[in-house]
N, C-alpha and C. Protein backbone atom coordinates (compact mmCIF):
# COMPACT_ATOMS: atom_id res chain seq x y z
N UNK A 1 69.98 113.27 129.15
CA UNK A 1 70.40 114.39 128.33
C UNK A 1 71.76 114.08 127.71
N UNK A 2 71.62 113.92 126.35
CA UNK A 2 73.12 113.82 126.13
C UNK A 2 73.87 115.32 125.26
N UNK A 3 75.20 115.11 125.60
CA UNK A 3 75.80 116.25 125.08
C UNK A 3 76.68 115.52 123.79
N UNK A 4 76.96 116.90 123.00
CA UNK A 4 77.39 116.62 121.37
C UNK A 4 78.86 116.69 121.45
N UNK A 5 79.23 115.84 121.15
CA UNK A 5 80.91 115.73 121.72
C UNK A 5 81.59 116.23 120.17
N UNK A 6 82.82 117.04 119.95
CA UNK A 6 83.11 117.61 119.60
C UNK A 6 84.60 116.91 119.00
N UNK A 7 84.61 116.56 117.67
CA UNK A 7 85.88 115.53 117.47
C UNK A 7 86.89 116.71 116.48
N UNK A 8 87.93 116.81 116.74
CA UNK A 8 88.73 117.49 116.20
C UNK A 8 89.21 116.84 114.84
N UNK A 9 88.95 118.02 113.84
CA UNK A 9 89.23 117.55 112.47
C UNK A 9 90.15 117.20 112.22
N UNK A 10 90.21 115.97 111.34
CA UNK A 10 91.64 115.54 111.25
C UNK A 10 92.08 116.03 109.66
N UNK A 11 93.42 116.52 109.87
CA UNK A 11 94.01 117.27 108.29
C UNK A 11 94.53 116.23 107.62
N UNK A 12 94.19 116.52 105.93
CA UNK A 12 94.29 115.29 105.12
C UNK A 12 95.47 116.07 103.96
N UNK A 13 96.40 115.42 103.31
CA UNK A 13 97.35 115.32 102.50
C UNK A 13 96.75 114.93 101.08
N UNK A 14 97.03 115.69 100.21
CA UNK A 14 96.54 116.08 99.09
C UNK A 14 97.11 114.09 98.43
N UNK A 15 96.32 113.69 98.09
CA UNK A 15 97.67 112.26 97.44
C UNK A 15 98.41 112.41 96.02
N UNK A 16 97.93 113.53 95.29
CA UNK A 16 98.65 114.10 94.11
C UNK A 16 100.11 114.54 94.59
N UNK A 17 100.32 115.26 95.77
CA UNK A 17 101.58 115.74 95.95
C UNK A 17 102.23 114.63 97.15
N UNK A 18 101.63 113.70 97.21
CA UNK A 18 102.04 112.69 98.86
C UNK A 18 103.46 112.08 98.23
N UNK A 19 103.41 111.72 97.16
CA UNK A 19 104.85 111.06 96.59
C UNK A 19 105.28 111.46 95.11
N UNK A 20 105.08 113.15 95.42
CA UNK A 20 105.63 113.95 94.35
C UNK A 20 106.89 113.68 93.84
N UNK A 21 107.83 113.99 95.34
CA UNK A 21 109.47 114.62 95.33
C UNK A 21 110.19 113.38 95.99
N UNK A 22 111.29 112.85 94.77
CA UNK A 22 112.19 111.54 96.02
C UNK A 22 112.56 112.04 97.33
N UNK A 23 112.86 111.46 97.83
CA UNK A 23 113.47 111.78 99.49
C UNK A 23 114.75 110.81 99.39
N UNK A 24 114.85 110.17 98.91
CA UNK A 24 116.11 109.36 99.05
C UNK A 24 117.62 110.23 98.92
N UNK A 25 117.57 110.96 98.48
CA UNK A 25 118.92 111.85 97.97
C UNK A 25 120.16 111.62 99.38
N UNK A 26 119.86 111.82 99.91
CA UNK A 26 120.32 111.55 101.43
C UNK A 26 120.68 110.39 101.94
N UNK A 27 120.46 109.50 101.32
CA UNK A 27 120.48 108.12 102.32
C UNK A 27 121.95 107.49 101.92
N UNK A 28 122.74 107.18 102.80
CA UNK A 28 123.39 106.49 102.97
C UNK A 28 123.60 104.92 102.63
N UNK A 29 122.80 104.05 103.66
CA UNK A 29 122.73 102.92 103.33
C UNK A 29 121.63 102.39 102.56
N UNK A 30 121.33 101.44 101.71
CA UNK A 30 119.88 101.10 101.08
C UNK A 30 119.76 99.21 101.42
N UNK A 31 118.88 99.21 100.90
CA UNK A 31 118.30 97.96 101.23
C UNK A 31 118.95 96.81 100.00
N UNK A 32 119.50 95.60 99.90
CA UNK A 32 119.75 94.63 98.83
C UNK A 32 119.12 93.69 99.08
N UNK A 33 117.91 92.95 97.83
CA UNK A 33 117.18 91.60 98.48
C UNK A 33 117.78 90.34 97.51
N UNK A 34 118.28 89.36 98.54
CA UNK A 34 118.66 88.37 97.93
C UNK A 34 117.23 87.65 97.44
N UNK A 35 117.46 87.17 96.24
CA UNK A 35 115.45 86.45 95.90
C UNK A 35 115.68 85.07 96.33
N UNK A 36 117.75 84.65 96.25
CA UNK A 36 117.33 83.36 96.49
C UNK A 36 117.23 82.93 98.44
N UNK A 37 117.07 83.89 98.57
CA UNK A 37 116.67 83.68 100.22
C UNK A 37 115.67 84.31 100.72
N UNK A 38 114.52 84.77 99.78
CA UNK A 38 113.88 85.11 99.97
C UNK A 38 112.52 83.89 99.97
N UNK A 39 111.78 84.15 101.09
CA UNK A 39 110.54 83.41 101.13
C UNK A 39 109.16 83.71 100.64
N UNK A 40 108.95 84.93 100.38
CA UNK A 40 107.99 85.68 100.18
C UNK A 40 106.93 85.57 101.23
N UNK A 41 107.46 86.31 102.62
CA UNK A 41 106.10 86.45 103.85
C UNK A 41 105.99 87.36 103.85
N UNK A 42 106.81 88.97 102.96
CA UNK A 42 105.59 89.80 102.93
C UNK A 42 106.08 90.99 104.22
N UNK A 43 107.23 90.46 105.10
CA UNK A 43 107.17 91.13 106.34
C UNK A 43 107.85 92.28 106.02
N UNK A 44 108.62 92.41 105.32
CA UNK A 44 109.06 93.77 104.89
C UNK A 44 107.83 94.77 104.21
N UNK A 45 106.81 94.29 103.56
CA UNK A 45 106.22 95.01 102.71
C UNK A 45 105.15 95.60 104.11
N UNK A 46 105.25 94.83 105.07
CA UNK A 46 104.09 95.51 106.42
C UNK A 46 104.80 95.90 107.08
N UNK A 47 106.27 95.73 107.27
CA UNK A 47 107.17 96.61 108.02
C UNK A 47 107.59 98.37 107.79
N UNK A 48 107.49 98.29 106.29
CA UNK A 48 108.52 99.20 105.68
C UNK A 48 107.68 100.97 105.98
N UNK A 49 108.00 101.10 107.40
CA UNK A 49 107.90 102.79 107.64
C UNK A 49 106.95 104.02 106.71
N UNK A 50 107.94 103.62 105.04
CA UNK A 50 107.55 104.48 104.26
C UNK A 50 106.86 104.00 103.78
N UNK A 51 106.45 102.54 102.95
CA UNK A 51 105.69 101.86 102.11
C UNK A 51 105.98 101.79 100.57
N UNK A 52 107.11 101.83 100.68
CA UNK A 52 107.87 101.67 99.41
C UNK A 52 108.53 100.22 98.67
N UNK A 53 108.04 99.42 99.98
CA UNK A 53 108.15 97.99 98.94
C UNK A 53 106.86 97.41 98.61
N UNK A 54 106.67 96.63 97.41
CA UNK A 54 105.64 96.22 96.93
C UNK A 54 106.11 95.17 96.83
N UNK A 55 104.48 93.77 96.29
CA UNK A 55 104.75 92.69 96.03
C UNK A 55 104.86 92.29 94.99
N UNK A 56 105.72 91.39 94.21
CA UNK A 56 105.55 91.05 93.13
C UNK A 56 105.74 89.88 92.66
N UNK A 57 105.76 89.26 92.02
CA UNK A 57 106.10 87.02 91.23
C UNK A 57 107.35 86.91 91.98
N UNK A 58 108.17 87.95 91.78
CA UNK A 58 109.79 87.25 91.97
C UNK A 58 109.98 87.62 93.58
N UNK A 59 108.94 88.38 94.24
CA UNK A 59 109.40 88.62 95.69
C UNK A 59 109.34 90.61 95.49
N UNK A 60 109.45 90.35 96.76
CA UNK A 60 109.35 92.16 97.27
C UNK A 60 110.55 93.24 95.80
N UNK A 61 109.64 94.11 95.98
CA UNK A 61 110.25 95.26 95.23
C UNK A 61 110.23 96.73 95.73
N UNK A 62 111.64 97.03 95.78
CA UNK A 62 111.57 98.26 96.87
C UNK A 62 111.66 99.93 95.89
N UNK A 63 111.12 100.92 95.86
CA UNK A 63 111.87 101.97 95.21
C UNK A 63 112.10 102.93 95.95
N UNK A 64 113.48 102.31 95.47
CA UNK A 64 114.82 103.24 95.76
C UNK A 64 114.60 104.90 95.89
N UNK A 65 113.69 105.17 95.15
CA UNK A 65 113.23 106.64 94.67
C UNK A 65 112.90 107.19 96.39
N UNK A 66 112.33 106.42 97.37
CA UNK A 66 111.17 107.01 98.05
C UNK A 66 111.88 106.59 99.40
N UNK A 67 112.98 105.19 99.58
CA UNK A 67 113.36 104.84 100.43
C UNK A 67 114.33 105.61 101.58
N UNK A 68 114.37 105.41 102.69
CA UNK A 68 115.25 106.32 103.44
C UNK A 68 116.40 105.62 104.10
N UNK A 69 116.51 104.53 103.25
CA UNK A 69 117.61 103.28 104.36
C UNK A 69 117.83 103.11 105.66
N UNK A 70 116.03 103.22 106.21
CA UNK A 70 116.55 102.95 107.44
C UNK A 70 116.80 101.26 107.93
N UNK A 71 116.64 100.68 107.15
CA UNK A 71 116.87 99.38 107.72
C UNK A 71 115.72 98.33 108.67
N UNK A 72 114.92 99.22 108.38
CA UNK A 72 114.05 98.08 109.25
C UNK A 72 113.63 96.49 108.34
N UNK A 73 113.06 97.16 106.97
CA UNK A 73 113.29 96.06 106.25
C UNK A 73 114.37 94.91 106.54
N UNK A 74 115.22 95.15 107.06
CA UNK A 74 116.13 94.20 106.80
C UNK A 74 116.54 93.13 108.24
N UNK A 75 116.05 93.97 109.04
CA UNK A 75 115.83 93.97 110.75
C UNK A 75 114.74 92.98 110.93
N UNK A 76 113.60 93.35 109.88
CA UNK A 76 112.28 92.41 109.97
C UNK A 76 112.35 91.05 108.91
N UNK A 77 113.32 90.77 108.37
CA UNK A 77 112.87 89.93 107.32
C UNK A 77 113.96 88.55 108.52
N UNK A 78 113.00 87.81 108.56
CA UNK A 78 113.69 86.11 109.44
C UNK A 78 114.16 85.61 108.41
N UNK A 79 114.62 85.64 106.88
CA UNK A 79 115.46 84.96 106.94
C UNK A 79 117.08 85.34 106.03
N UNK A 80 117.29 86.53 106.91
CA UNK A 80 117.91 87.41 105.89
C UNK A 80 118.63 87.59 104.63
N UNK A 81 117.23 88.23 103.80
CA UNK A 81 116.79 87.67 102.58
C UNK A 81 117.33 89.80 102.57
N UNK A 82 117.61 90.34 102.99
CA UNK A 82 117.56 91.75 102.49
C UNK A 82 118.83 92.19 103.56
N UNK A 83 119.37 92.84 103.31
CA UNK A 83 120.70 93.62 104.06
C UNK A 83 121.24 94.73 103.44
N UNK A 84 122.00 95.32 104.05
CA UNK A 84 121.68 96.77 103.61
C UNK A 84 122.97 97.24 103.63
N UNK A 85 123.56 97.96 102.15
CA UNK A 85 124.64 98.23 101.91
C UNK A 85 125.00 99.61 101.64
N UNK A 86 126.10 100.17 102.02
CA UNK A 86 126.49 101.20 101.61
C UNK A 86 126.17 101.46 100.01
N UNK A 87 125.83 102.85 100.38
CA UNK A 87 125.09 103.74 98.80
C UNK A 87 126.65 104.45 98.20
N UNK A 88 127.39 104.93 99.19
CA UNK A 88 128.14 106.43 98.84
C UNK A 88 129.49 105.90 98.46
């Protein structure tokens, strides 16, 4: 006899309004990528919390618009190719 197991709905985020409004207004420190120390592995773009860096020819591209400076980007990249400077 089996019983009907009961999975709790999971709530979904409209993606029209998901990256309406910047959030950055607030941030303090931001991210700087040197290109010429940059390798392009990408580890920031699978690191980055928010998902605000992308890939591109010349190496990662971050916007500023969406970012919250927390620094992990810069924590994750081996060959520090990104560091993070005062905004204010």
């Amino acid at each position: 006899m089996s019983q009907e197991v009961k999975v709790p709905e999971i709530p979904t985020i409209r993606s029209d309004i998901l990256w309406s409004e910047p959030t950055a207004s607030w941030r303090v420190m931001k991210p700087v990528i040197d290109y010429g120390k940059c390798v392009k592995c990408w580890l920031c773009v699978q690191y980055c919390p928010e998902g605000v860096i992308s890939k591109s020819g010349e190496g990662p591209v971050i916007d500023y618009r969406f970012c919250k400076g927390c620094g992990v980007c810069a924590n994750e990249c081996p060959r520090g190719a990104i560091r993070m400077v005062r905004e204010v």
